[in-house]
C-alpha atoms as a PDB file:
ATOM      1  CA  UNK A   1       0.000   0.000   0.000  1.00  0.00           C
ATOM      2  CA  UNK A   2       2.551   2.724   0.981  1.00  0.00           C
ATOM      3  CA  UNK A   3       4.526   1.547  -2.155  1.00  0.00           C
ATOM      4  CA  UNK A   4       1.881   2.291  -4.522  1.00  0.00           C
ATOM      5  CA  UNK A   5       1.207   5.931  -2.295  1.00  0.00           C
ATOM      6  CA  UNK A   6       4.644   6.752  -2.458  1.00  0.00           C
ATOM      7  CA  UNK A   7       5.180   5.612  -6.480  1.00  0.00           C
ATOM      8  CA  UNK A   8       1.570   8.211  -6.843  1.00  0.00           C
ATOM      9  CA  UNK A   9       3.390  10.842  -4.865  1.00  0.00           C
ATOM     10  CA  UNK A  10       6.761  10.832  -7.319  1.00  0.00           C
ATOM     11  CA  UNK A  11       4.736  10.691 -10.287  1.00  0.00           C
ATOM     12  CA  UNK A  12       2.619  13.999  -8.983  1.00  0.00           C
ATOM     13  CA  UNK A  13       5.495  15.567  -8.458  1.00  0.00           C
ATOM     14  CA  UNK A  14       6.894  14.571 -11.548  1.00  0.00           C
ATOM     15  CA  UNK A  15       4.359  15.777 -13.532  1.00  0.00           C
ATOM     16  CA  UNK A  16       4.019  19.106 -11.620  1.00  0.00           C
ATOM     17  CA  UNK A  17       8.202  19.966 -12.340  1.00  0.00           C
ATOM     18  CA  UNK A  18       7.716  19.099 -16.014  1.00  0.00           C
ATOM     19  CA  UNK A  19       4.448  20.867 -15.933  1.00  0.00           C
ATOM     20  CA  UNK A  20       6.507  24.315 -14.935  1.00  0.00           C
ATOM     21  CA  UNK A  21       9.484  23.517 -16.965  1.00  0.00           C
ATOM     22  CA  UNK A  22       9.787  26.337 -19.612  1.00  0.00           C
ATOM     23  CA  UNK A  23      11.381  25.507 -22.981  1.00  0.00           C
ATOM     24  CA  UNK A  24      14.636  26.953 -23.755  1.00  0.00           C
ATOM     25  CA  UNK A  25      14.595  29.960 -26.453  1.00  0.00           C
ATOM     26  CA  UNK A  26      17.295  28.880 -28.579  1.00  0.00           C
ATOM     27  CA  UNK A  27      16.872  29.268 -31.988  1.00  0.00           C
ATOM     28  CA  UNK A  28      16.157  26.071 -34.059  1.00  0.00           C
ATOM     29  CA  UNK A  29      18.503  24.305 -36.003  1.00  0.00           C
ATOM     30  CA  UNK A  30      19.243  26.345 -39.790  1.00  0.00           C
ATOM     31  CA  UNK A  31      18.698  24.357 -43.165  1.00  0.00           C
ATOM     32  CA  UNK A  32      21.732  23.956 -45.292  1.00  0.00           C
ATOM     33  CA  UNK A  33      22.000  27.705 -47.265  1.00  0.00           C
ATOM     34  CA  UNK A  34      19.598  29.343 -45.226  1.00  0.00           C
ATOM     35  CA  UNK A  35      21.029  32.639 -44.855  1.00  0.00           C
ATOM     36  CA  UNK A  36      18.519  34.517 -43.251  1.00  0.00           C
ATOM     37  CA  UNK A  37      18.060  31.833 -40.602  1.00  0.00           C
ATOM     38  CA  UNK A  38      22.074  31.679 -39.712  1.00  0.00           C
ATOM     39  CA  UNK A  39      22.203  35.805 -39.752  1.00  0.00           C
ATOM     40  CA  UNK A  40      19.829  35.534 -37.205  1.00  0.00           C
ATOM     41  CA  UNK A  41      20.495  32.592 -35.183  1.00  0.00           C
ATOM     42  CA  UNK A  42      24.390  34.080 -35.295  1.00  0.00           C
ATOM     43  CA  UNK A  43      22.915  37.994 -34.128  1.00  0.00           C
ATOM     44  CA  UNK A  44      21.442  35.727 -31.008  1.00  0.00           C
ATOM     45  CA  UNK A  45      24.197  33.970 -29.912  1.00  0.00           C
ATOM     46  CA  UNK A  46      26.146  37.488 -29.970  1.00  0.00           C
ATOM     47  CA  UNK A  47      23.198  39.263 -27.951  1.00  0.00           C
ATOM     48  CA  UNK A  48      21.928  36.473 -25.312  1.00  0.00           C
ATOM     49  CA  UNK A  49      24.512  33.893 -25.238  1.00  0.00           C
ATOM     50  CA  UNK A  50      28.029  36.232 -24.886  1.00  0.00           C
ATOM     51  CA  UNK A  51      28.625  35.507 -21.298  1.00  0.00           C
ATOM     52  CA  UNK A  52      28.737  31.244 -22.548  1.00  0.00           C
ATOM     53  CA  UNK A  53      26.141  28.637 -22.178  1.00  0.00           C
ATOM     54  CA  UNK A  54      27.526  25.125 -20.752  1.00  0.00           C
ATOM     55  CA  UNK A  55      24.655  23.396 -21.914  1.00  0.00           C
ATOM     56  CA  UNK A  56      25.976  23.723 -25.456  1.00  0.00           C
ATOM     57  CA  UNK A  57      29.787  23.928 -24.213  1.00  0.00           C
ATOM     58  CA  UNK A  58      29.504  27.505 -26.071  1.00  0.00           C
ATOM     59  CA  UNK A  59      32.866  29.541 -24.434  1.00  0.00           C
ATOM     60  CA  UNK A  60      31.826  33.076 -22.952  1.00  0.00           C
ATOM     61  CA  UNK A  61      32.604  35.372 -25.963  1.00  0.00           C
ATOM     62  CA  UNK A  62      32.833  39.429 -24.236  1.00  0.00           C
ATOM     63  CA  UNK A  63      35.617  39.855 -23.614  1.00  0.00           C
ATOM     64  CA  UNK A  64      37.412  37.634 -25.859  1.00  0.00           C
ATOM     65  CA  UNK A  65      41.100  36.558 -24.669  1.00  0.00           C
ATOM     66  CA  UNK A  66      43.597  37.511 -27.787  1.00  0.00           C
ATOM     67  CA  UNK A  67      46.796  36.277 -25.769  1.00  0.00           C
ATOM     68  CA  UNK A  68      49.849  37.783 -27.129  1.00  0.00           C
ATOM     69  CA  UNK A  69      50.710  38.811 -31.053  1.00  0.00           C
ATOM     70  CA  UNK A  70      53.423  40.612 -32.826  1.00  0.00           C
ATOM     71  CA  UNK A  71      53.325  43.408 -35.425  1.00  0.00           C
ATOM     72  CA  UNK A  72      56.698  43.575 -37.569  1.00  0.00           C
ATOM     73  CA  UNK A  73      57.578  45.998 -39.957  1.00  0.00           C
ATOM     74  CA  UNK A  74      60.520  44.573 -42.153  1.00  0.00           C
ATOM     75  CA  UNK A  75      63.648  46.314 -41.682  1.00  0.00           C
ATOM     76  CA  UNK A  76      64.238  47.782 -45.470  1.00  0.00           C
ATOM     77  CA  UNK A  77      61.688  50.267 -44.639  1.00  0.00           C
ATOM     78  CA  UNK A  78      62.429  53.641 -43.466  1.00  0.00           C
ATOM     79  CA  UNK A  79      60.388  52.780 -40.398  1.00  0.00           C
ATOM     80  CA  UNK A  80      61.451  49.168 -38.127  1.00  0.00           C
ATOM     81  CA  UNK A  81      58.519  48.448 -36.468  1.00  0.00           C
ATOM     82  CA  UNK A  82      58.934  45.878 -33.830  1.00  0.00           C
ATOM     83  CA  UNK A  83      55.619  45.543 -31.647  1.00  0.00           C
ATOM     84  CA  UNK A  84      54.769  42.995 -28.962  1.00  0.00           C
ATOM     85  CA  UNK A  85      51.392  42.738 -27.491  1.00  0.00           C
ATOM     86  CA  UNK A  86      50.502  40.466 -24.865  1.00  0.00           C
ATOM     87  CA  UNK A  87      47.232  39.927 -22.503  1.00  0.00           C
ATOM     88  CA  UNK A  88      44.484  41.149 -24.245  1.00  0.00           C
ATOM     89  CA  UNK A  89      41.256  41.390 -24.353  1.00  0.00           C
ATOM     90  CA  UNK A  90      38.852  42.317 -26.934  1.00  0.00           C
ATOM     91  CA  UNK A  91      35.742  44.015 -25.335  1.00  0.00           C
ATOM     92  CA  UNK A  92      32.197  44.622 -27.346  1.00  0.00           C
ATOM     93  CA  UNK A  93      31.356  41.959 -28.757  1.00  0.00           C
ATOM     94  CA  UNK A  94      28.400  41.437 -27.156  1.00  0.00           C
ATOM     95  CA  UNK A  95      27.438  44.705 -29.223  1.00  0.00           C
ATOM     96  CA  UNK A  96      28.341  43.765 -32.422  1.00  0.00           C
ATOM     97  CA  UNK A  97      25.393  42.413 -35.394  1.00  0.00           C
ATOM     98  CA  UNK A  98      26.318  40.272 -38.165  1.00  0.00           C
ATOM     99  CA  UNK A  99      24.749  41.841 -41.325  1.00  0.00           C
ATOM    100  CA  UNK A 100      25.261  39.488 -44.372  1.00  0.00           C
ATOM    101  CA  UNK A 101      26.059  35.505 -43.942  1.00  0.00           C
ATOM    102  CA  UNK A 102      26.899  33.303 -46.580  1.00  0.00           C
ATOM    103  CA  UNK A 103      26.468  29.651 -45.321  1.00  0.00           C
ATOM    104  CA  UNK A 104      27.470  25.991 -46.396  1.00  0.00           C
ATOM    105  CA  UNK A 105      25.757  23.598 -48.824  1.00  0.00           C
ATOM    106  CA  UNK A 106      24.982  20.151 -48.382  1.00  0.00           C
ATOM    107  CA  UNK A 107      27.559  18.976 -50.980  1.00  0.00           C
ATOM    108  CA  UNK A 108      30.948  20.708 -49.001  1.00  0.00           C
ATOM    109  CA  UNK A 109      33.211  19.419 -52.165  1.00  0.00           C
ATOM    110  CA  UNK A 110      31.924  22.595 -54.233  1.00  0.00           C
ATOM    111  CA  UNK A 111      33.415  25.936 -53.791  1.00  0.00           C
ATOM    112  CA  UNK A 112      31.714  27.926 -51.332  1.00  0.00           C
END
């Protein structure tokens, strides 16, 4: 008897959890050369996922970490540049918008 109360009592509660559960707004899944529907699942991810999402294992992307680079100015010019950056960050992209997106086709031998 208290077996058949208590399996009742999980399946109540069950059904009350999924009954609040609220469905993720991700944007669905883009058909192969559907421009319009990568532009704007891309303009999301910029605006409402930039901090990361684990779910998806999607990196936080504001600020981004550029590590260290080198600008060199070869030294037959009148001016030797020699410049070494390290530990940066690139802020703003949170606030960019991607404007024109060209994407794949199913047959990925072709020139794209």
């Amino acid at each position: 008897m208290y077996i058949r109360i208590g399996f009742f009592a999980a399946l109540v509660c069950c059904f009350l959890q999924f009954n609040n559960a609220e469905f993720p707004n991700d944007p669905k899944p883009c058909k192969f050369g559907d421009d319009d529907c990568l532009l704007q699942a891309i303009n999301f991810y910029l605006r409402e996922k930039n901090q990361g999402d684990t779910s998806i294992n999607l990196r936080k992307i504001d600020p981004i970490d550029a590590g260290t680079f080198t600008l060199k100015q070869g030294a037959d010019n009148p001016v030797n540049i020699d410049l070494t950056f390290s530990n940066n960050k690139i802020y703003g992209v949170a606030n960019a918008t991607a404007y024109k997106v060209r994407g794949f086709g199913k047959d990925l031998t072709k020139k794209h």
